[in-house]
C-alpha atoms as a PDB file:
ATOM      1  CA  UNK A   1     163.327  64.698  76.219  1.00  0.00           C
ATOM      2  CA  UNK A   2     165.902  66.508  74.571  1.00  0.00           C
ATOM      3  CA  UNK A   3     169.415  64.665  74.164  1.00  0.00           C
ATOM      4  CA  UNK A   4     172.074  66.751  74.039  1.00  0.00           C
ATOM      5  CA  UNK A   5     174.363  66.358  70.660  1.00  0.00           C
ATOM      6  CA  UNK A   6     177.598  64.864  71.249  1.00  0.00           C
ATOM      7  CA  UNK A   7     180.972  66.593  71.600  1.00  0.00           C
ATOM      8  CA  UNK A   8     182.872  66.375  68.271  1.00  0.00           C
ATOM      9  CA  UNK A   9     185.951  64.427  68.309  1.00  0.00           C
ATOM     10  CA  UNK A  10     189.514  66.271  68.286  1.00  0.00           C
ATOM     11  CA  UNK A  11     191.839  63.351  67.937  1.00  0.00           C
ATOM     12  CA  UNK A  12     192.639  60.331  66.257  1.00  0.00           C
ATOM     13  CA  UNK A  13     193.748  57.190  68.500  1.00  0.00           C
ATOM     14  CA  UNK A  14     196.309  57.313  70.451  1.00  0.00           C
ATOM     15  CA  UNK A  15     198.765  55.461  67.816  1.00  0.00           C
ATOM     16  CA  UNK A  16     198.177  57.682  65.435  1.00  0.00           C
ATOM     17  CA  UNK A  17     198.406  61.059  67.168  1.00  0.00           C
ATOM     18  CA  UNK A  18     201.904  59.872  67.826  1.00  0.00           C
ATOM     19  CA  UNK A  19     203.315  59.294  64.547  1.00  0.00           C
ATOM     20  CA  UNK A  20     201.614  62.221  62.970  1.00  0.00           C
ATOM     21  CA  UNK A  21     203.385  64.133  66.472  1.00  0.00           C
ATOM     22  CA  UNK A  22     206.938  62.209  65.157  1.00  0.00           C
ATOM     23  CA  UNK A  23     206.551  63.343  61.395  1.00  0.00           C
ATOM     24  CA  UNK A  24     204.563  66.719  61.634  1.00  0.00           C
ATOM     25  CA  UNK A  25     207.174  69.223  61.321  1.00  0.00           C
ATOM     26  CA  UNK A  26     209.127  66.803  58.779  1.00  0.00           C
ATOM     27  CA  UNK A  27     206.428  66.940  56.650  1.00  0.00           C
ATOM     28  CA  UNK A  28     205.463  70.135  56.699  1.00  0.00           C
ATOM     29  CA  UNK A  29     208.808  71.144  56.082  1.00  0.00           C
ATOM     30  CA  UNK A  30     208.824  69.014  52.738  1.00  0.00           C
ATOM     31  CA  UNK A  31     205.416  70.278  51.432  1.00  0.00           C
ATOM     32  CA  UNK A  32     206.639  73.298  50.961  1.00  0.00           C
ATOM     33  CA  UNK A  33     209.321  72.494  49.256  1.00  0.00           C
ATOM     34  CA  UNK A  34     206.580  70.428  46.907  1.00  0.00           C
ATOM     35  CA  UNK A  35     204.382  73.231  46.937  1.00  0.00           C
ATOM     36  CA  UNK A  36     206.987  75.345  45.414  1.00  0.00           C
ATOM     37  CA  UNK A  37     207.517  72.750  42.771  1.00  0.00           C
ATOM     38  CA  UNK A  38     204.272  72.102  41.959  1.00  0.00           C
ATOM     39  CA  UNK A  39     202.156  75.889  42.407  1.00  0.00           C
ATOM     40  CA  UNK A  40     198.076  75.813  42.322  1.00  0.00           C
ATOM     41  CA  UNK A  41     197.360  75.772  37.957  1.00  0.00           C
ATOM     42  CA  UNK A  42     195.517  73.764  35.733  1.00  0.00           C
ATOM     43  CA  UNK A  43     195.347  70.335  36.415  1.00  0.00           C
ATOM     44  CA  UNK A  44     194.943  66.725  35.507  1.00  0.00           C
ATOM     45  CA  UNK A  45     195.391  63.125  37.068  1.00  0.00           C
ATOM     46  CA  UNK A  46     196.214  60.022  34.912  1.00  0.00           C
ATOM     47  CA  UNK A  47     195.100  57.251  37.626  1.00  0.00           C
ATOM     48  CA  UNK A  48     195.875  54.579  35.603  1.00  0.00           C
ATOM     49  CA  UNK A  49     199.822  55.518  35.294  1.00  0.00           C
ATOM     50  CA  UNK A  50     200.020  57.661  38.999  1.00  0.00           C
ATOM     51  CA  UNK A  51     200.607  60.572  37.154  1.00  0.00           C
ATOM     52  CA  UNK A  52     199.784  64.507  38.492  1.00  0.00           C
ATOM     53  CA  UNK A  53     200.297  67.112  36.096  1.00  0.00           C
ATOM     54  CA  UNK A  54     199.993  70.824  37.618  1.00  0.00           C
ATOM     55  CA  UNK A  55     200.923  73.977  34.947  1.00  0.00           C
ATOM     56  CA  UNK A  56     204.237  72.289  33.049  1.00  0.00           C
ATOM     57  CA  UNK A  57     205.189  70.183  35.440  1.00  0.00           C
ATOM     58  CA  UNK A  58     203.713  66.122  35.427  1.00  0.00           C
ATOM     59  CA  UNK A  59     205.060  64.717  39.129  1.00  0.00           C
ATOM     60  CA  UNK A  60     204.454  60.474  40.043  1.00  0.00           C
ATOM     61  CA  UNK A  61     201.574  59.927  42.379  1.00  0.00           C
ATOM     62  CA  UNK A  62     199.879  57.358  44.040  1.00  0.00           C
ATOM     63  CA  UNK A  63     196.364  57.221  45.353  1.00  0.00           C
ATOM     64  CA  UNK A  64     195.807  57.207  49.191  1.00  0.00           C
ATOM     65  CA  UNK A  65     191.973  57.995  49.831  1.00  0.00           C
ATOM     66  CA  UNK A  66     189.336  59.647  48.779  1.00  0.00           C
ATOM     67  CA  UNK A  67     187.157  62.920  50.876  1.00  0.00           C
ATOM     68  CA  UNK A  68     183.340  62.458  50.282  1.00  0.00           C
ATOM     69  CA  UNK A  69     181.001  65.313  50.191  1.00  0.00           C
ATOM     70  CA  UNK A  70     179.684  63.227  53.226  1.00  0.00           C
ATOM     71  CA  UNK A  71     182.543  63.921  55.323  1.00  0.00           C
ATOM     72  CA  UNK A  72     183.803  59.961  54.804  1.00  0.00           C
ATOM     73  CA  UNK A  73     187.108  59.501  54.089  1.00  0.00           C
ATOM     74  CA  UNK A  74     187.510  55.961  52.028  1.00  0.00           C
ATOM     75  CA  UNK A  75     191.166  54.794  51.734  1.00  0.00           C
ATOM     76  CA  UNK A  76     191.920  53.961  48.604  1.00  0.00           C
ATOM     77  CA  UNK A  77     193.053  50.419  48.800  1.00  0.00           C
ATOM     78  CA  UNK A  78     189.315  49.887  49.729  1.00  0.00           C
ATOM     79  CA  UNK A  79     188.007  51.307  46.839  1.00  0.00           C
ATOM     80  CA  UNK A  80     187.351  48.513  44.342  1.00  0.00           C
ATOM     81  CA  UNK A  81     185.299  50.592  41.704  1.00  0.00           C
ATOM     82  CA  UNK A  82     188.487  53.253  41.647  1.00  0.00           C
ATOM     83  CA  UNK A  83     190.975  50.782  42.219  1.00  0.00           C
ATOM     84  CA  UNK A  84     190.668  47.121  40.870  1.00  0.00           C
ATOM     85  CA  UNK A  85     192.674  45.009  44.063  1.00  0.00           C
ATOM     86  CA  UNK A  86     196.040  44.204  43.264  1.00  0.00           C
ATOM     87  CA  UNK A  87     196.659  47.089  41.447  1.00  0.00           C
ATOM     88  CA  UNK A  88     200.508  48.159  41.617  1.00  0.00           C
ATOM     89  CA  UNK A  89     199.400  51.744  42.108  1.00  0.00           C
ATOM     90  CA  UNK A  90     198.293  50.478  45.326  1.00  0.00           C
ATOM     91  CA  UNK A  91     201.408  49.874  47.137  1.00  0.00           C
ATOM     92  CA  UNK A  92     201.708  52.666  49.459  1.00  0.00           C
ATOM     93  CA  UNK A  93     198.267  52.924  50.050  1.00  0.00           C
ATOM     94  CA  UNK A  94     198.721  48.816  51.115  1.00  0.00           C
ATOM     95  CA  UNK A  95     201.486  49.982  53.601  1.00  0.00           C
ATOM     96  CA  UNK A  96     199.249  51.776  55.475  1.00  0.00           C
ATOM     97  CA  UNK A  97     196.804  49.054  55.625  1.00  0.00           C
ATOM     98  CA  UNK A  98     199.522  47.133  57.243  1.00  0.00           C
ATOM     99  CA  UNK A  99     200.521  49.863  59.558  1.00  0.00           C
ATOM    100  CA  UNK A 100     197.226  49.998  60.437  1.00  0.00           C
ATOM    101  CA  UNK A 101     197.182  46.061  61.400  1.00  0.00           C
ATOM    102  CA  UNK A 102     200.011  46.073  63.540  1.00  0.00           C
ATOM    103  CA  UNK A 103     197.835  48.861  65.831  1.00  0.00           C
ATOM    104  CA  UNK A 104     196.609  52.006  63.890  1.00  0.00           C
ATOM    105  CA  UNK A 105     193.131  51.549  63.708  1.00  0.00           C
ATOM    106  CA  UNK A 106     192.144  54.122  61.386  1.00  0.00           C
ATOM    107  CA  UNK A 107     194.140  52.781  58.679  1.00  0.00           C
ATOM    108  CA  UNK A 108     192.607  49.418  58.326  1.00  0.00           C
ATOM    109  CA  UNK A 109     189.312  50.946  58.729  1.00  0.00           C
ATOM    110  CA  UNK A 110     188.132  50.837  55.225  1.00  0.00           C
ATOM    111  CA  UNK A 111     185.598  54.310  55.685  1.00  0.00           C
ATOM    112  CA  UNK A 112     185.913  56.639  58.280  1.00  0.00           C
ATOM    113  CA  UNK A 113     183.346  58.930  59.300  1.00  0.00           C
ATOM    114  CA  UNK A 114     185.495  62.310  59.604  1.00  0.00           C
ATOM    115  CA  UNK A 115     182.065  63.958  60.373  1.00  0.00           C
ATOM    116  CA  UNK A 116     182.636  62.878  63.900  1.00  0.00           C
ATOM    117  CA  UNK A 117     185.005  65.625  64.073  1.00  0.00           C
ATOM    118  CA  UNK A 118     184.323  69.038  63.979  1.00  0.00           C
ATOM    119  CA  UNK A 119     185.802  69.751  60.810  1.00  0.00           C
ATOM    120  CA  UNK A 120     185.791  67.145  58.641  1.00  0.00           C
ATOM    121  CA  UNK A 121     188.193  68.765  55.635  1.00  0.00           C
ATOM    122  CA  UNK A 122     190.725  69.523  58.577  1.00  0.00           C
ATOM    123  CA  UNK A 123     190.575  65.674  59.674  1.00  0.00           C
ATOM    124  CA  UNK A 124     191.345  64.783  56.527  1.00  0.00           C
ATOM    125  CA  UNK A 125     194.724  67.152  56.174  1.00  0.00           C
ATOM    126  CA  UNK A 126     195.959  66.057  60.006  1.00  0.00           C
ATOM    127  CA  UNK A 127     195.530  62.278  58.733  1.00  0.00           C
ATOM    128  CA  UNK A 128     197.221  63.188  55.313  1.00  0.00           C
ATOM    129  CA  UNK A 129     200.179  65.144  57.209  1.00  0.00           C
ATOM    130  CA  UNK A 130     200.791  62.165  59.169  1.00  0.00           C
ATOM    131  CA  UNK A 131     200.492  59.287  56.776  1.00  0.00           C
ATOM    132  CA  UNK A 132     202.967  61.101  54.446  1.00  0.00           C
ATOM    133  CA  UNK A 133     205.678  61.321  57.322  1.00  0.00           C
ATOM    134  CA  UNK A 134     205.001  57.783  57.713  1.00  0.00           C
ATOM    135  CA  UNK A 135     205.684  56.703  54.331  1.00  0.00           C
ATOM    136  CA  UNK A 136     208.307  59.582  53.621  1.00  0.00           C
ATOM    137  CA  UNK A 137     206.381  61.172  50.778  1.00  0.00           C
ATOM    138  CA  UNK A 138     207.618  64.057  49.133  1.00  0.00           C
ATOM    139  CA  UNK A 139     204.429  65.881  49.582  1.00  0.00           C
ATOM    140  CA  UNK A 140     200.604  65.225  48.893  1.00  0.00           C
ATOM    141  CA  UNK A 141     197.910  66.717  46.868  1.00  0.00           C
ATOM    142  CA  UNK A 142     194.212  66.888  46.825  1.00  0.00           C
ATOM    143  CA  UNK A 143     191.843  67.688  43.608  1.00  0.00           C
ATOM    144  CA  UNK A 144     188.012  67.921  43.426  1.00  0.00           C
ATOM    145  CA  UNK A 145     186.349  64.862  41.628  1.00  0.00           C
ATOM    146  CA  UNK A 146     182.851  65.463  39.563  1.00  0.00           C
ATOM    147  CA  UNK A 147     180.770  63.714  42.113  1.00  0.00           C
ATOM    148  CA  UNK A 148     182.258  67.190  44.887  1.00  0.00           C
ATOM    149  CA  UNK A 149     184.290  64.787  46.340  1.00  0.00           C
ATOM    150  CA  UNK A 150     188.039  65.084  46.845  1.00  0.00           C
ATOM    151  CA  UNK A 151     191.012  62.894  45.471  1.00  0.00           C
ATOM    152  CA  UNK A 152     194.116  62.314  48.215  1.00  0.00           C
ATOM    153  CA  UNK A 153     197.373  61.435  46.524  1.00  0.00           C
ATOM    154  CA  UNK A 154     201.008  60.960  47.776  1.00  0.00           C
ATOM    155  CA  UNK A 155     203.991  61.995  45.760  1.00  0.00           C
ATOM    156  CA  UNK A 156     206.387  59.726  45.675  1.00  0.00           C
ATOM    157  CA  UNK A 157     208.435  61.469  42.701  1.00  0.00           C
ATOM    158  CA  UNK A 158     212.491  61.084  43.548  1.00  0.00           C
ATOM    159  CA  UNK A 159     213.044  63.670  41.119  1.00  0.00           C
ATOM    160  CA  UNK A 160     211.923  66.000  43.472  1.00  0.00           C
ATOM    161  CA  UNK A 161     214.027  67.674  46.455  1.00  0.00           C
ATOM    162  CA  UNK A 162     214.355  67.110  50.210  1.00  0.00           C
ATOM    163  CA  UNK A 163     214.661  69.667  52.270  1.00  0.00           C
ATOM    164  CA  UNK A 164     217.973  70.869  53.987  1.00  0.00           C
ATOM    165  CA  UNK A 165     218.646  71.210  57.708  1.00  0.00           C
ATOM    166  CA  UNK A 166     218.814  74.880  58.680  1.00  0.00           C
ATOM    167  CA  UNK A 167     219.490  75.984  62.564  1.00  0.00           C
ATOM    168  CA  UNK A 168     217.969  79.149  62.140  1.00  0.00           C
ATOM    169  CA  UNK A 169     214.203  77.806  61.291  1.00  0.00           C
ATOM    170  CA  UNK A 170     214.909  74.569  63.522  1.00  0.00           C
ATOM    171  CA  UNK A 171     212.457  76.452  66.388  1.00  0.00           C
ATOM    172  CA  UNK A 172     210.369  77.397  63.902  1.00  0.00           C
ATOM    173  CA  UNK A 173     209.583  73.831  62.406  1.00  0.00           C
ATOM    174  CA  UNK A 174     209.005  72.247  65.748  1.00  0.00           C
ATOM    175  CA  UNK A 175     206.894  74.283  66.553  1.00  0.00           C
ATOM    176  CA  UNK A 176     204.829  74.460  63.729  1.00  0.00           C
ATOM    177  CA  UNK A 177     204.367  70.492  63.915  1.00  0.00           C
ATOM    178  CA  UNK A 178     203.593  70.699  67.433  1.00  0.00           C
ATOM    179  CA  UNK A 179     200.728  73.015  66.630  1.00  0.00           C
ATOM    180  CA  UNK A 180     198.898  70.513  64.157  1.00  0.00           C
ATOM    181  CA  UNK A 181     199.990  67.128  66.418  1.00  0.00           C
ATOM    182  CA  UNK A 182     200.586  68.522  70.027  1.00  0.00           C
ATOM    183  CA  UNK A 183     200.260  65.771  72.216  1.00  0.00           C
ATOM    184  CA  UNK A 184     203.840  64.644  72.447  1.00  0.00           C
ATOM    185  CA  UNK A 185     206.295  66.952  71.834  1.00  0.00           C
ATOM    186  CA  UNK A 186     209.648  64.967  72.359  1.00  0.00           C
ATOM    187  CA  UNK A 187     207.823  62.730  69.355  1.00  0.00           C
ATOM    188  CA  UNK A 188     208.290  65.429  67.664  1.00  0.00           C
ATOM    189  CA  UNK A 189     211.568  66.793  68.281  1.00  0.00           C
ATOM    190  CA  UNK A 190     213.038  62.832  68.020  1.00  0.00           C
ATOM    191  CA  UNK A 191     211.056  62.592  64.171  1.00  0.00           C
ATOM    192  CA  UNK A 192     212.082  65.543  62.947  1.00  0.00           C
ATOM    193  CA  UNK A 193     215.784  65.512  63.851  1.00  0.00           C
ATOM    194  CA  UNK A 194     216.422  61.807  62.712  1.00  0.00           C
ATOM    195  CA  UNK A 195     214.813  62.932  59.158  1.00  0.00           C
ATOM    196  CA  UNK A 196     217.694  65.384  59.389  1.00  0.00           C
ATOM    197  CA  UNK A 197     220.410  62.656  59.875  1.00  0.00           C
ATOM    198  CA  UNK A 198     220.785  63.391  63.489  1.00  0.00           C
ATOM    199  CA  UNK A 199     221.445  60.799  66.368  1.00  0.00           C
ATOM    200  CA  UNK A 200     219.724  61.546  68.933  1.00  0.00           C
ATOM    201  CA  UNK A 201     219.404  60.553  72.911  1.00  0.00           C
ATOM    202  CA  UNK A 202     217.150  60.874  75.826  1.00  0.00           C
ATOM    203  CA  UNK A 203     218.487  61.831  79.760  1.00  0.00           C
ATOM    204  CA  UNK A 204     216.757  60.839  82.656  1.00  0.00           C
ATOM    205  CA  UNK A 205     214.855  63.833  82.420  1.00  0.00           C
ATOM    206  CA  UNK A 206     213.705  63.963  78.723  1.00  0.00           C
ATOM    207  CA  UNK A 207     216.241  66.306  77.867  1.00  0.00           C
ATOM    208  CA  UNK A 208     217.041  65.351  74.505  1.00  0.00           C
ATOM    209  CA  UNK A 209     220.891  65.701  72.870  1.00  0.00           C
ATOM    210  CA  UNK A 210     221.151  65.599  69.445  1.00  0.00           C
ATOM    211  CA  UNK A 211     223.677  65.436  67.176  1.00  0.00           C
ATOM    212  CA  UNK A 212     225.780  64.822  63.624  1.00  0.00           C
ATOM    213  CA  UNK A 213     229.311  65.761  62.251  1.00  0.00           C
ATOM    214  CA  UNK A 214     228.399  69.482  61.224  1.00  0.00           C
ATOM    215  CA  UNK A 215     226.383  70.253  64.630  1.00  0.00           C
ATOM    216  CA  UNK A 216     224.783  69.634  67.884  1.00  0.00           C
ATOM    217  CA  UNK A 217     220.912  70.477  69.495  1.00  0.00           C
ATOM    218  CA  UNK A 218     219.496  70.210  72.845  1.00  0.00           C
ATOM    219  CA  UNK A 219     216.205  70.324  73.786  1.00  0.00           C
ATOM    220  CA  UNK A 220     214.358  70.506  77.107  1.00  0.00           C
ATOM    221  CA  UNK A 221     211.028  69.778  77.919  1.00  0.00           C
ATOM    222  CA  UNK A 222     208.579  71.692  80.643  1.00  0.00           C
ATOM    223  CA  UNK A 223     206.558  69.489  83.290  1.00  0.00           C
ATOM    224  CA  UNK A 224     203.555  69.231  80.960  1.00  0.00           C
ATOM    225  CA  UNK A 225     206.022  67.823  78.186  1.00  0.00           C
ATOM    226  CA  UNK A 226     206.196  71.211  75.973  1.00  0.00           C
ATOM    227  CA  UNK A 227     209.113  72.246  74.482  1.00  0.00           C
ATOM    228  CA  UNK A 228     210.373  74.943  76.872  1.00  0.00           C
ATOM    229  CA  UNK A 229     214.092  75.411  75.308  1.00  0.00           C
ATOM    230  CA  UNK A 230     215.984  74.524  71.980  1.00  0.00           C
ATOM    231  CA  UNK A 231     219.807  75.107  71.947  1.00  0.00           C
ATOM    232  CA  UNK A 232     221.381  74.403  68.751  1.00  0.00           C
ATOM    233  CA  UNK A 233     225.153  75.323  67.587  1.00  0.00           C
ATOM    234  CA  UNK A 234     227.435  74.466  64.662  1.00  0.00           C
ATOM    235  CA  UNK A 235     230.357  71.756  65.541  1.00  0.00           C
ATOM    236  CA  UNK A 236     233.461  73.247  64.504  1.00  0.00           C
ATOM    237  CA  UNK A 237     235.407  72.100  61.665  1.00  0.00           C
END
């Protein structure tokens, strides 16, 4: 009898769909920014210190995880040959694991099998985008090992920048997170507006208001939850 193969999995749990929904377009936002900083060149990784150097410029890093040529991902504070327990490097990969006990399973889950999706490298970028937001990283990088495998870390370098607020590209972001995490789209309008200093508040209808000393935005919501209209002006003086 022939069993039919599975369906491949799109989505991470619930929990973590919506924080990678809250900081998607944040995050994006701020890899460019890195990504400008810190162009494709020739490369090396210090471990030991949590140091990435790219071209001329060395930027601090940390170590999150680890992309087999299996398709496992192994977080990094579960790695005992890489990383000897206790290590200080270790400390934002540790904050995850304690995200992950308070109700985000995949991030107390030493290995996961990302081949249970159907691509396993874009897995692995969805889960790095969100983890980032969620410890406010100023980007993230990935390098091949000489086992194949690939080498997640987080920069967590204050020297570089954050990026500004702009009205002009505030459609543009949200919708750009709600492309890679769109399950909850006021998630992501909420995340991404906070990050930008905004205080923002929900009507009765999901509408939200937004707003801080230099402007205001409103956003409404279809009856699916999609963003169906942003509204944004300057506040004068």
């Amino acid at each position: 009898m022939n069993v039919p193969s599975p369906e491949p999995r799109q989505w991470f749990s619930a929990h973590l769909e919506y924080f990678g929904a809250m900081y998607a377009a944040w995050t994006l936002e701020q890899l460019e920014l890195y990504n400008a900083h810190h162009p494709p060149a020739d490369w090396s990784v210090d471990v030991e210190e949590g140091l990435f150097r790219q071209g001329g410029t060395t930027v601090r890093v940390a170590p999150l995880g680890t992309l087999g040529t299996d398709g496992s991902w192994v977080w990094a504070w579960a790695n005992e040959h890489m990383h000897p327990p206790g290590s200080s490097r270790l400390s934002a990969a540790r904050i995850l694991y304690d995200f992950g006990e308070k109700g985000i399973p995949e991030l107390a889950t030493p290995r996961l099998e990302l081949t249970e999706f159907a691509d396993a490298g874009t897995a692995a970028e969805r889960l790095l985008l969100a983890v980032t937001g969620m410890l406010y990283g100023y980007g993230y990088a990935t390098v091949p090992t000489d086992t194949g495998a690939h080498y997640a870390m987080l920069v967590i370098d204050d020297a570089l920048p954050r990026p500004a607020f702009d009205l002009a590209t505030l459609p543009r972001r949200l919708m750009q997170g709600t492309e890679v995490f769109p399950h909850n789209h006021s998630a992501t309008v909420d995340g991404y507006l906070r990050r930008h200093g905004f205080d923002v508040a929900a009507a009765n209808d999901g509408t939200r208001y937004a707003s801080r000393p230099d402007c205001t935005v409103r956003t409404t919501f279809d009856p699916n939850g999609r963003i169906s209209d942003i509204s944004a002006q300057n506040t004068p003086g």
